[in-house]
Structure formats: C-alpha cells, structure tokens
Protein backbone atom coordinates (compact mmCIF):
# COMPACT_ATOMS: atom_id res chain seq x y z
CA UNK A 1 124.06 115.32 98.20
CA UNK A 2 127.21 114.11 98.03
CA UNK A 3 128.74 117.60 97.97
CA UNK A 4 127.67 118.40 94.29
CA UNK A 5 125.74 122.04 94.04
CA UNK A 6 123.39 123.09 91.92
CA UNK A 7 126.11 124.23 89.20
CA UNK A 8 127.61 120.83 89.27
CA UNK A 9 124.34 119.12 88.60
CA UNK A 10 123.37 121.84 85.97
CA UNK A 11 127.06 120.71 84.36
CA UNK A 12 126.24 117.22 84.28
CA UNK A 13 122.70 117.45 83.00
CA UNK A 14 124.06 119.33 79.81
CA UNK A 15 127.29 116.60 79.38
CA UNK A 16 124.22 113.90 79.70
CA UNK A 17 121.59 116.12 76.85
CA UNK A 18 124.53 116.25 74.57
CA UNK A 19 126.13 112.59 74.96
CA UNK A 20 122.35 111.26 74.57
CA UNK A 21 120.58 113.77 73.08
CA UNK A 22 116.84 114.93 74.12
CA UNK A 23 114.77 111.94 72.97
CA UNK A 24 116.97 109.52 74.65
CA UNK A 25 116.58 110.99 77.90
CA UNK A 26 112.95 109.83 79.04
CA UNK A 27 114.51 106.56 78.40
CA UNK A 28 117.15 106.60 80.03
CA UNK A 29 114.64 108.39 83.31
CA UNK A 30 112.46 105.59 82.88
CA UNK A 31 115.32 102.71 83.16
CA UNK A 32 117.13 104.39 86.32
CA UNK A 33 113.41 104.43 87.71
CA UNK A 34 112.60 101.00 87.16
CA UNK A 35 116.21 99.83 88.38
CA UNK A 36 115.51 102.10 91.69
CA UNK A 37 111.60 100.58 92.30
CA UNK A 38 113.31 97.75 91.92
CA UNK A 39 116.13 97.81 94.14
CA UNK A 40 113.53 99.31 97.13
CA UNK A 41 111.88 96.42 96.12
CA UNK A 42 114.29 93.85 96.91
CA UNK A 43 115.59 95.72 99.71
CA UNK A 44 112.30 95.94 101.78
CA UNK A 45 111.35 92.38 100.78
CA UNK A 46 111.10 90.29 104.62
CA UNK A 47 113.75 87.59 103.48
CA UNK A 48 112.30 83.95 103.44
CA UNK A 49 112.35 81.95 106.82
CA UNK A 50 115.03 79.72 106.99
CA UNK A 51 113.38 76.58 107.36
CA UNK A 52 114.90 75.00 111.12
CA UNK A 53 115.54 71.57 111.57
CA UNK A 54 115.19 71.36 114.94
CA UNK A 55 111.84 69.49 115.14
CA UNK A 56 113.25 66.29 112.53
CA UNK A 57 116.59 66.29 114.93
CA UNK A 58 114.24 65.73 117.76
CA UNK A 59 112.49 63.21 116.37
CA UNK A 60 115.77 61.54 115.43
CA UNK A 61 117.15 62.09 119.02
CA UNK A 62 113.40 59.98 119.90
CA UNK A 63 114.22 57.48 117.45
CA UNK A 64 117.62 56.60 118.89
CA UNK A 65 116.68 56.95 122.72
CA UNK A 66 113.84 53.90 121.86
C-alpha cells in the first residue's frame, strides 16, 4: 500500500488525532466515506448513449435523392 508499513500508518494516525482531535475524527471518517461511495459511484455508472445521428442523415440523404 503504497510502500507505507504499519509504523508509518501508526505515525500518521497520531499526527491526524492531534491536528483534529478525537471528536473530529468520525467526521472526518464519515466525509472520506461518502466522497469514496461516491466516486465508485460515478465511476461504475454505464455513461449515457451518445445519441447517433445516423438515422436523420439518412433521411436527409432521402430527401435530397427525391
């Protein structure tokens, strides 16, 4: 995980309880959550179908052979 050990992380998560203190951490768990649902979301959403306009260029092409 992108080369950080357990120490590392253990480092981190005691810079992040003292920068935000304990009650502001379920908070902050809860946004980063929501902002990753989200993103997975968005990601595995089938993008819309780009509507072709192949069938109102025939017609046109009908239109002009007549």
């Amino acid at each position: 995980m992108f080369g950080l050990g357990m120490p590392e992380l253990l480092i981190i998560l005691v810079i992040i309880l003292i920068i935000f203190g304990a009650g502001k951490l379920p908070e902050i768990g809860r946004g980063l959550g929501r902002g990753i649902k989200n993103f997975k979301h968005a990601t595995s959403e089938k993008p819309e179908e780009i509507p072709s306009d192949t069938d109102d260029n025939e017609k046109e092409i009908e239109r002009l052979d007549d």
